[in-house]
Protein backbone atom coordinates (compact mmCIF):
# COMPACT_ATOMS: atom_id res chain seq x y z
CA UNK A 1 -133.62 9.94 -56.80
CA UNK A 2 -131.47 7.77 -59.17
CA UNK A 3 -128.08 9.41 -58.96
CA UNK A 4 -128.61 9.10 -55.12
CA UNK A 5 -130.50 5.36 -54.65
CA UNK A 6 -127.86 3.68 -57.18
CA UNK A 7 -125.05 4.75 -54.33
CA UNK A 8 -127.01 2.67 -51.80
CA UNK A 9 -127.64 -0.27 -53.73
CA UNK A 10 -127.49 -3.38 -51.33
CA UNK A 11 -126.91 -5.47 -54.17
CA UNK A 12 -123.56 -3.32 -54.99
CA UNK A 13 -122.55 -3.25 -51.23
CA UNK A 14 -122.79 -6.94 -50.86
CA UNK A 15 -120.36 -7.51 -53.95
CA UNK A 16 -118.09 -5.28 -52.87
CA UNK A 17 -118.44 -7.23 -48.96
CA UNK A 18 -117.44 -10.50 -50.92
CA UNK A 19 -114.95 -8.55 -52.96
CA UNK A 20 -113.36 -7.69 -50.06
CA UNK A 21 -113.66 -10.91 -48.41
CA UNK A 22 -111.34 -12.38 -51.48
CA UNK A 23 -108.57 -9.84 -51.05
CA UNK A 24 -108.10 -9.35 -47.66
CA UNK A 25 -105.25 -11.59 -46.10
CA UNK A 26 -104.00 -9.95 -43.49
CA UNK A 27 -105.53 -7.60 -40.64
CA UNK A 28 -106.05 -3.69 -41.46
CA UNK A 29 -106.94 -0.27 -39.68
CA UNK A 30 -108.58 2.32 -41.86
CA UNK A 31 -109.19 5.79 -40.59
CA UNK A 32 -112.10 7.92 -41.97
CA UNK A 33 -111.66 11.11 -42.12
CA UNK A 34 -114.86 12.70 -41.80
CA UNK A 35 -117.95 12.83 -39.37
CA UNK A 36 -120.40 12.21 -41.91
CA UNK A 37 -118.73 9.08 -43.47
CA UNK A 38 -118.85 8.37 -39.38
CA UNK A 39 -122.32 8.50 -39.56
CA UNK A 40 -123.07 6.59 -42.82
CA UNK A 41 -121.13 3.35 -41.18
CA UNK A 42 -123.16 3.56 -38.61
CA UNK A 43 -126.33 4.14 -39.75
CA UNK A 44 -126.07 1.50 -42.97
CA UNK A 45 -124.28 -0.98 -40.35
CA UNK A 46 -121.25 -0.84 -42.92
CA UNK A 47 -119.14 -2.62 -40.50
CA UNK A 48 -120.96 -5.86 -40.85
CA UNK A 49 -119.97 -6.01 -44.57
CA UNK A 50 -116.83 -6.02 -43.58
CA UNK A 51 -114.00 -8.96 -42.73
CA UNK A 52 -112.97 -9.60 -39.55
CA UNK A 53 -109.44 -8.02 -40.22
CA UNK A 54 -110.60 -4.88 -41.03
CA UNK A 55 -111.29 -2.43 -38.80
CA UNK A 56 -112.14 1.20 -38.99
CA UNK A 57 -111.28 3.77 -37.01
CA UNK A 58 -112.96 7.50 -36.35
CA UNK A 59 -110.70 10.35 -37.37
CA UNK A 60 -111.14 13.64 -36.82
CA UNK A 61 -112.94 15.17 -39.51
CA UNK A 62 -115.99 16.86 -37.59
CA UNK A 63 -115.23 20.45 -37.36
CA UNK A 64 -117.55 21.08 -34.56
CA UNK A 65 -115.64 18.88 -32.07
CA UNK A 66 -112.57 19.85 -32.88
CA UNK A 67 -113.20 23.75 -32.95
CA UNK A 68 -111.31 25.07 -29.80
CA UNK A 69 -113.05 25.62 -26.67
CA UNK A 70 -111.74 28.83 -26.29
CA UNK A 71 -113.91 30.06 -29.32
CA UNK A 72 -116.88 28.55 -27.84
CA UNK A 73 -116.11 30.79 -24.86
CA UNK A 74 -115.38 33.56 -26.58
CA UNK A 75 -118.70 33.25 -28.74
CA UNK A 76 -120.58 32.63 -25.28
CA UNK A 77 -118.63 35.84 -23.89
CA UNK A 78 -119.15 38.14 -26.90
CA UNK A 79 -123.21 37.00 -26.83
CA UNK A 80 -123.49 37.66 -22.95
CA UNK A 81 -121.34 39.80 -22.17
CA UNK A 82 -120.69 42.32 -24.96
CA UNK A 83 -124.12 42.21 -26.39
CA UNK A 84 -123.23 41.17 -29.56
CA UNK A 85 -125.37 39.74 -31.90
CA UNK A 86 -123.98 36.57 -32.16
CA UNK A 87 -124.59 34.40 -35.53
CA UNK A 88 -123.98 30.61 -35.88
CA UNK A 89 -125.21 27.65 -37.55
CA UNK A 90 -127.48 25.79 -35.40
CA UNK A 91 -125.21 22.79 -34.66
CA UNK A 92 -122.98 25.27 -32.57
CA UNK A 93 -125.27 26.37 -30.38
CA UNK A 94 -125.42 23.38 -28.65
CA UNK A 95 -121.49 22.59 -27.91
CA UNK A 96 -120.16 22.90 -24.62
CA UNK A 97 -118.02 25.73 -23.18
CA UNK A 98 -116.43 25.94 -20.37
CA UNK A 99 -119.83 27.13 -17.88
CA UNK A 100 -122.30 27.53 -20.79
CA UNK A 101 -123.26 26.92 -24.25
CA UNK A 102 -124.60 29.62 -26.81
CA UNK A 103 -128.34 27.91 -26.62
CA UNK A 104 -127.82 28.38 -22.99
CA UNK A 105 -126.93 32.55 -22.81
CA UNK A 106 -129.64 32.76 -25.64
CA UNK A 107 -132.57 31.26 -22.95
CA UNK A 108 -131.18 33.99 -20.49
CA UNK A 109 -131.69 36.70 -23.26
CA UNK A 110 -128.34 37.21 -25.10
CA UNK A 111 -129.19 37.94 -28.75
CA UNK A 112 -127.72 34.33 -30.14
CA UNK A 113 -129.32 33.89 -33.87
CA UNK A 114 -128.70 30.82 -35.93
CA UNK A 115 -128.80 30.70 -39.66
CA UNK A 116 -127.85 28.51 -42.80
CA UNK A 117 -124.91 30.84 -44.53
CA UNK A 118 -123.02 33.51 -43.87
CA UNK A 119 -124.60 35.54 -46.29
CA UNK A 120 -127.87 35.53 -43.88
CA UNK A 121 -125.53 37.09 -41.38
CA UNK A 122 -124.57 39.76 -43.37
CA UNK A 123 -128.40 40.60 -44.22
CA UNK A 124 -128.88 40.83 -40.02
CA UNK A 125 -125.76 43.50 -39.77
CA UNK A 126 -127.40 45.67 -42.34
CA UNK A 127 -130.58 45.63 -40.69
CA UNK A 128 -128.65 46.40 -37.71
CA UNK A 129 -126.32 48.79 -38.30
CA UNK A 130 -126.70 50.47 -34.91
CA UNK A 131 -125.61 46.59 -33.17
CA UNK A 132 -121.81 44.68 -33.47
CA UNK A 133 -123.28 41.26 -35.63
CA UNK A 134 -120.53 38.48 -35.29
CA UNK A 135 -120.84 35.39 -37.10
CA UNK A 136 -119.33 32.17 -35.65
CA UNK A 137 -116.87 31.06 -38.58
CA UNK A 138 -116.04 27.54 -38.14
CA UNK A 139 -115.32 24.20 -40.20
CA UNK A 140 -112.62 22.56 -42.46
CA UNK A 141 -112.06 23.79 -45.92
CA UNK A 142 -115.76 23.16 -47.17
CA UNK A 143 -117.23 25.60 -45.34
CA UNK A 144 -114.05 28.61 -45.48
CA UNK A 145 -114.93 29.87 -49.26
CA UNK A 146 -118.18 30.80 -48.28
CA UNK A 147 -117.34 32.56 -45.20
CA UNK A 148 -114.20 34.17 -46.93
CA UNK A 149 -116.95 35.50 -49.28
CA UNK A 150 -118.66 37.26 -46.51
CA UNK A 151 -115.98 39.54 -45.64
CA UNK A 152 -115.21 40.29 -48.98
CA UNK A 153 -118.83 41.36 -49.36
CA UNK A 154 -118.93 42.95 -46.28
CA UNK A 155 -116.13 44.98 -47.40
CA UNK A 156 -117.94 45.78 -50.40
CA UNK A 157 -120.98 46.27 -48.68
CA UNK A 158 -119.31 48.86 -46.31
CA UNK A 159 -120.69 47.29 -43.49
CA UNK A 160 -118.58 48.03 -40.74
CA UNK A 161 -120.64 46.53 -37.66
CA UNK A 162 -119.95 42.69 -39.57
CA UNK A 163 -116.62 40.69 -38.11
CA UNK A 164 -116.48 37.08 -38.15
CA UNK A 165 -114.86 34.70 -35.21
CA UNK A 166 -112.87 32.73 -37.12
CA UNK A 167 -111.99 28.97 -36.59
CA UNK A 168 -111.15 27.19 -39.78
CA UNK A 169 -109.30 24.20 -40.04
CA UNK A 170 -107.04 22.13 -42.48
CA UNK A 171 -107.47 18.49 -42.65
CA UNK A 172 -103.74 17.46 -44.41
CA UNK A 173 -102.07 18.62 -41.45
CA UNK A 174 -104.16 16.76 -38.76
CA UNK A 175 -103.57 13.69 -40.90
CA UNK A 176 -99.45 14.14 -40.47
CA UNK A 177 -100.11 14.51 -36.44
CA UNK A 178 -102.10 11.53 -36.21
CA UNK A 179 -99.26 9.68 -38.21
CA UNK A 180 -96.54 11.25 -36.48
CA UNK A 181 -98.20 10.47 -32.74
CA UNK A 182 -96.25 7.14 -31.09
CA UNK A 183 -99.98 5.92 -30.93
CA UNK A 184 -100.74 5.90 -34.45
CA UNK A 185 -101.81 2.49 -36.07
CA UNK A 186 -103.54 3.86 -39.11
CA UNK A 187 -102.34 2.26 -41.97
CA UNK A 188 -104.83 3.71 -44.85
CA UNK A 189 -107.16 6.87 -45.06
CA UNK A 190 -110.41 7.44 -46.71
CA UNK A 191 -110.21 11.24 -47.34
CA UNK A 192 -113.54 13.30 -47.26
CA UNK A 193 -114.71 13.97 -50.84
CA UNK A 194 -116.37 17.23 -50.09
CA UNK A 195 -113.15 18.71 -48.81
CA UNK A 196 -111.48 17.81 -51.80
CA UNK A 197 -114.11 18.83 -54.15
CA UNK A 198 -113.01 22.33 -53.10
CA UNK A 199 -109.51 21.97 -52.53
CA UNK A 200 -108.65 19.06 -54.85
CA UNK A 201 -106.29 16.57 -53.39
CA UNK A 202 -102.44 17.47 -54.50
CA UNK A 203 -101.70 17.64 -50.89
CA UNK A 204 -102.10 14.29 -49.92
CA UNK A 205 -99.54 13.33 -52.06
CA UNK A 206 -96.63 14.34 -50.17
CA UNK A 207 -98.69 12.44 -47.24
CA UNK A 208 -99.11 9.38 -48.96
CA UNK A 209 -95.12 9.03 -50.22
CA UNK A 210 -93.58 10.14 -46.60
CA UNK A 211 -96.02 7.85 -44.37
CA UNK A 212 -96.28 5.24 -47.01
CA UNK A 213 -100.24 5.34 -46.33
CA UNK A 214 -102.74 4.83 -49.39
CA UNK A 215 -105.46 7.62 -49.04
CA UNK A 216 -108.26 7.09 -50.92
CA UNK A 217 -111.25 10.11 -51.71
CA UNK A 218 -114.62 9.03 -51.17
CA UNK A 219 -117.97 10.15 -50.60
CA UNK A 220 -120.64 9.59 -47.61
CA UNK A 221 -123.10 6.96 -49.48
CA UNK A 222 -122.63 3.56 -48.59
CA UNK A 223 -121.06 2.48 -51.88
CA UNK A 224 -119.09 5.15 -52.04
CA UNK A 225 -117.59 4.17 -48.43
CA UNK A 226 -117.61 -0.03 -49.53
CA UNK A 227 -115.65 1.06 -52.22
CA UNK A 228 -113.17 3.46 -50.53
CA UNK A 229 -112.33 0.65 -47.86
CA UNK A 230 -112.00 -1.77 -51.19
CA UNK A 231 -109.60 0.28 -52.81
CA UNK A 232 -107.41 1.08 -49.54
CA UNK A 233 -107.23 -2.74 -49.29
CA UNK A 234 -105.78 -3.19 -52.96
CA UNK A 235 -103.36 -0.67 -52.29
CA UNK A 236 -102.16 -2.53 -48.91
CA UNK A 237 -102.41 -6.03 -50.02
CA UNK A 238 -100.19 -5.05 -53.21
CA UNK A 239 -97.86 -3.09 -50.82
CA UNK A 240 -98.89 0.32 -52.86
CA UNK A 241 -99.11 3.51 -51.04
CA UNK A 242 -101.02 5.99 -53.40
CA UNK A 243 -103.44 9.20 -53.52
CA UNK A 244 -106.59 7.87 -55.36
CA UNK A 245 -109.41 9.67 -55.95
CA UNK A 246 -112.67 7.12 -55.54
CA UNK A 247 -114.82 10.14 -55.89
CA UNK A 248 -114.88 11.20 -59.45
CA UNK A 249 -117.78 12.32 -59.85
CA UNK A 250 -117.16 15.39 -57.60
CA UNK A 251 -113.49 15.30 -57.35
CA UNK A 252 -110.48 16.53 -59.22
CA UNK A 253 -107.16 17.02 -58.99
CA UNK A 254 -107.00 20.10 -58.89
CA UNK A 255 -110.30 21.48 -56.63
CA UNK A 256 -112.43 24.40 -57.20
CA UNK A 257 -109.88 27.04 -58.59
CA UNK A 258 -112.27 29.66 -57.63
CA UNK A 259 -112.99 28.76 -54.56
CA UNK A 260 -108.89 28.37 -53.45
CA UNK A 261 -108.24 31.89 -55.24
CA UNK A 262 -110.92 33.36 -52.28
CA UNK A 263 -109.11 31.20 -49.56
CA UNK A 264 -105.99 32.64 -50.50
CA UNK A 265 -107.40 36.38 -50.84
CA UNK A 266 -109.12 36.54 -47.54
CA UNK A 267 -107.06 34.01 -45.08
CA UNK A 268 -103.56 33.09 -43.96
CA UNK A 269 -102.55 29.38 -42.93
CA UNK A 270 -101.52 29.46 -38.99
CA UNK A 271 -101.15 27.18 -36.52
CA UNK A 272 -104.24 26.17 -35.26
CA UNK A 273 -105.70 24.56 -31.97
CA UNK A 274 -107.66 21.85 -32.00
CA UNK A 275 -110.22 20.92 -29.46
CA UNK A 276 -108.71 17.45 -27.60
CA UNK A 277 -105.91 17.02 -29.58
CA UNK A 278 -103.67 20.19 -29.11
CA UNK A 279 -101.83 22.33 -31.66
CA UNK A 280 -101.47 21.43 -35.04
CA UNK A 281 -98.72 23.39 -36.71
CA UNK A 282 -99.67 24.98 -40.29
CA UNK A 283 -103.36 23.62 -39.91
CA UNK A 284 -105.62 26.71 -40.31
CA UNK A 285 -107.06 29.97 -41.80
CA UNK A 286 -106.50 33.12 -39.86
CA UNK A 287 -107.82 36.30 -41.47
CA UNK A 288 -105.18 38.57 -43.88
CA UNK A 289 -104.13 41.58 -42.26
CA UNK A 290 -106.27 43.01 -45.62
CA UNK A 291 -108.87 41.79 -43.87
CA UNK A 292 -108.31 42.50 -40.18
CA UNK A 293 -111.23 45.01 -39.90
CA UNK A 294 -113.97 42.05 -40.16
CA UNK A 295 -111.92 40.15 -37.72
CA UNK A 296 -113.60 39.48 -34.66
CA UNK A 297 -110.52 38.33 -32.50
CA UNK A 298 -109.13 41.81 -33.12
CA UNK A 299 -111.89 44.05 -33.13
CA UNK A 300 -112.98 42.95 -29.25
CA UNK A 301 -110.96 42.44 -26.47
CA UNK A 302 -110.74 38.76 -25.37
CA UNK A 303 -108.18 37.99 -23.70
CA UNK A 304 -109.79 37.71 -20.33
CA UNK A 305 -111.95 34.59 -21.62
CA UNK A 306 -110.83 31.87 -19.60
CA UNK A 307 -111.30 28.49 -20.57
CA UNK A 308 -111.80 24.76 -18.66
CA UNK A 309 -112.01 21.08 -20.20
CA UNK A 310 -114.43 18.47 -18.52
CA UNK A 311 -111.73 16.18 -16.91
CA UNK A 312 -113.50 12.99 -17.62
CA UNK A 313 -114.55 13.64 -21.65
CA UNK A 314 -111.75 11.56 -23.89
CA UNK A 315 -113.23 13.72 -26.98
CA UNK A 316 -109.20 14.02 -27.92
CA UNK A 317 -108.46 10.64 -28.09
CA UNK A 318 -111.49 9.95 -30.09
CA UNK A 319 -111.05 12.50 -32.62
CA UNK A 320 -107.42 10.78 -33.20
CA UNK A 321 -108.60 7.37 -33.29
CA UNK A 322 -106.97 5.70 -30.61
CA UNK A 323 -110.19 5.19 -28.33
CA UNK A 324 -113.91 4.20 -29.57
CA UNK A 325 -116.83 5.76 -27.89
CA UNK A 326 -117.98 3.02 -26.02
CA UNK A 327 -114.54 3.27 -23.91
CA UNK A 328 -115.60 6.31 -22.63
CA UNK A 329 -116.40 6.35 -18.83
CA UNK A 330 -119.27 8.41 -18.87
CA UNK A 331 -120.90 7.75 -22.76
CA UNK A 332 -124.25 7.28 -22.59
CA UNK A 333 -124.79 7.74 -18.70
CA UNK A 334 -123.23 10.84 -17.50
CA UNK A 335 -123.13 12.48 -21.62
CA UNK A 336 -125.66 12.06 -23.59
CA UNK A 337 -126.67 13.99 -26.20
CA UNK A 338 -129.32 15.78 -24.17
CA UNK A 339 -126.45 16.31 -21.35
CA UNK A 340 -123.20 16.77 -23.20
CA UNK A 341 -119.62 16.95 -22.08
CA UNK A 342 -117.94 16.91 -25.24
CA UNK A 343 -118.69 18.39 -28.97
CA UNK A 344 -118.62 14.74 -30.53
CA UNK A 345 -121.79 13.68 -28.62
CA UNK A 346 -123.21 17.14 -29.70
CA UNK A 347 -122.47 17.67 -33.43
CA UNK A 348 -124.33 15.75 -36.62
CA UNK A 349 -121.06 14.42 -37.71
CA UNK A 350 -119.57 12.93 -34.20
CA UNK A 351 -119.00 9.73 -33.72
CA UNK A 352 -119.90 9.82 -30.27
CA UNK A 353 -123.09 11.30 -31.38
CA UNK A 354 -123.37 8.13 -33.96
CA UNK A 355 -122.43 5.74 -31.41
CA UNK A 356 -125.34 6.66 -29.65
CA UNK A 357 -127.75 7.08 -32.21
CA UNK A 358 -127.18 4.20 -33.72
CA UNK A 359 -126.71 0.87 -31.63
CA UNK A 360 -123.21 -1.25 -33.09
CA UNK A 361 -125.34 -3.91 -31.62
CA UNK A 362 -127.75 -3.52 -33.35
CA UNK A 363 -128.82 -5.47 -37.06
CA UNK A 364 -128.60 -3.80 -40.06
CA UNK A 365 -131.68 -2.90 -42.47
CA UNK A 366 -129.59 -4.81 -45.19
């Protein structure tokens, strides 16, 4: 376990802390982008390493909480309703719609089947070729190649009862509405490596030069997250507003090639809802009109799916940073992870989730 155990080296993480302890003169707010580098603060206690001027703050980067509600209702409707076999990855099934979840319509006997890629989805719609099979498409760019792969093999395949309900979205774009809301007091980004292991990071760029915002790439390890926050801290404290990739060893420039040639063969950018927040323009993947056969969204008819948000759930102003978890009303007492109102207290990667899980209060292992 060496290339993992030498990324959460205490030792390292405490000279970084003092590191950072050196530099910092001023007070700064650092978004992270993603759930799991959520999670990893919280579960390492990264925030105690940190100076009292520095503060982080949870972005949106878990694509369960921010996929629309509407495709949670139309994945509940197509399950109970239509008789679909519906297909998801487990940490779907327990999101809540507007009167039900998938886990829920699958304990009243709606053929809901969870599985760990796409490809197992396809395997279920040719052993079913008499039965509609619909797999749940959802997540930021990580996840789209492989589910872009699926229809092409399903094309290829011939399988003509396979359609995916597609919700894929961009994480660029959600960084330019969070900077362009009146709220905003982000002042640095630490971009989600895994995202840009696939696409590469040439899009931040034009991010970084029209906000004036450092973004920095880094990984989900502690060290890799001590040394993110380090290098968004040069870049303020020497007034520098630059794309930098702290993530080399799974990042470059330029992404996967492969993997953005299948994006672009099988999807569209569109605007794109997202759950709490609203629409983003230009921030997903809608299926090619090439492609339209495997698309779910066309092949049934769902407009009559009506949709409802819990009126007391601030999941949108936690996905955008501007409120913590522990301002939330109702967190821990009336949601809960056993009783949830919103996706973040639901999903592995949301910080309400993480919040919970992990006490702030509580002392770290280190």
């Amino acid at each position: 376990m060496k290339f993992i155990d030498e990324y959460r080296d205490a030792g390292i993480v405490r000279n970084l802390s003092a590191e950072l302890f050196r530099r910092v003169s001023r007070n700064w707010t650092i978004m992270e982008i993603c759930g799991g580098q959520t999670h990893a603060i919280m579960r390492y206690g990264i925030e105690e390493f940190l100076p009292p001027g520095i503060s982080l703050v949870h972005g949106p980067g878990c694509p369960v909480c921010v996929t629309p509600l509407e495709i949670i209702d139309q994945a509940v409707y197509l399950a109970k309703t239509l008789k679909v076999i519906l297909v998801s990855f487990g940490d779907m099934l327990r999101v809540p719609g507007t009167d039900s979840d998938l886990l829920g319509v699958k304990a009243a006997g709606a053929d809901v089947r969870m599985v760990y890629s796409p490809l197992d989805a396809l395997r279920i719609a040719e052993e079913n070729p008499d039965r509609e099979v619909v797999f749940l498409a959802i997540g930021f760019e990580t996840t789209a190649p492989a589910n872009a792969l699926s229809v092409k093999e399903a094309r290829r395949r011939q399988l003509a009862n396979y359609s995916i309900l597609n919700s894929h979205v961009l994480v660029p774009p959600a960084m330019r509405a969070i900077l362009s809301s009146q709220d905003c007091r982000i002042e640095a980004f630490l971009a989600a490596g895994h995202v840009c292991t696939v696409m590469g990071y040439e899009e931040y760029l034009p991010v970084a030069e029209e906000f004036n915002v450092p973004v920095v790439i880094t990984g989900f390890e502690p060290v890799d997250i001590m040394q993110g926050i380090l290098a968004a801290v040069k870049q303020l404290e020497s007034g520098k507003a630059e794309v930098e990739n702290a993530y080399g060893r799974a990042v470059r420039k330029e992404g996967n090639k492969y993997a953005r040639e299948l994006l672009r063969e099988v999807f569209v950018v569109r605007d794109q809802n997202w759950r709490g927040i609203g629409m983003i323009p230009s921030s997903g993947f809608t299926i090619a009109d090439r492609f339209r056969d495997f698309d779910a969204s066309v092949r049934f008819d769902l407009s009559g799916v009506n949709t409802r948000e819990s009126t007391v759930c601030i999941a949108g102003k936690i996905l955008q940073g501007i409120k913590k978890p522990i301002d939330c009303p109702v967190f821990g007492k009336g949601c809960t992870p056993e009783h949830p109102l919103g996706a973040p207290m639901v999903s592995a990667e949301g910080a309400c989730s993480a919040y919970y899980r992990y006490d702030k209060d509580q002392a770290s292992d280190w």
